[in-house]
N, C-alpha and C. Protein backbone atom coordinates (compact mmCIF):
# COMPACT_ATOMS: atom_id res chain seq x y z
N UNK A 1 -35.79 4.99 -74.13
CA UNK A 1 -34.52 4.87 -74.87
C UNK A 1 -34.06 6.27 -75.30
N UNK A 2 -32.78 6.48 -74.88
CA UNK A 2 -32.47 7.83 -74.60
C UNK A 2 -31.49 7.88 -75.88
N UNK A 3 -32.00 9.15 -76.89
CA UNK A 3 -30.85 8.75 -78.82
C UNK A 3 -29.84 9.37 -78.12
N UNK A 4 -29.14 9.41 -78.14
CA UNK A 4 -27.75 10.06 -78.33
C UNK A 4 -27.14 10.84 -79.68
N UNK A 5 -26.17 12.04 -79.30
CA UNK A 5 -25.82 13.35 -80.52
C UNK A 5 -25.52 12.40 -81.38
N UNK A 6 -24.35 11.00 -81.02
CA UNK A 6 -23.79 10.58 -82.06
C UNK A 6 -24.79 9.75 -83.12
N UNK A 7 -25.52 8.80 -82.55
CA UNK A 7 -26.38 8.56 -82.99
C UNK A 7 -26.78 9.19 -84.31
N UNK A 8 -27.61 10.23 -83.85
CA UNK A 8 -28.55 11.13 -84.78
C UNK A 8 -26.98 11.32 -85.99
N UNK A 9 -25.66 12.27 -85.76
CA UNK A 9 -24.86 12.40 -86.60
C UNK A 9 -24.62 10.99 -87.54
N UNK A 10 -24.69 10.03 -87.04
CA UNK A 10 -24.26 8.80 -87.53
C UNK A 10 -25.30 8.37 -88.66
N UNK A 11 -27.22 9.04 -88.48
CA UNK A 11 -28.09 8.63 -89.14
C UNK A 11 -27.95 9.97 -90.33
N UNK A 12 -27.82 10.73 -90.32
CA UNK A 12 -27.25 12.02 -90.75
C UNK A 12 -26.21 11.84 -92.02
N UNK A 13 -25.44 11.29 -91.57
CA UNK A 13 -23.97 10.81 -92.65
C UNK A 13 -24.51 10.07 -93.59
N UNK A 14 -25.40 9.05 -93.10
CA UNK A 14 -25.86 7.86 -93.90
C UNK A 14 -26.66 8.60 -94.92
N UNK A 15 -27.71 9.70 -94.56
CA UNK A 15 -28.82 9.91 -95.28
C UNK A 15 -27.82 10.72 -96.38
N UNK A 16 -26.67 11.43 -96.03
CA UNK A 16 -26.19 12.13 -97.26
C UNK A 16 -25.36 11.45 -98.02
């Protein structure tokens, strides 16, 4: 399972 940039940005937003 291949993450993807948006992904990671999307888990990113959440954590801040």
């Amino acid at each position: 399972m291949l993450i993807q940039p948006y992904f990671i940005m999307f888990v990113i937003n959440n954590l801040v």
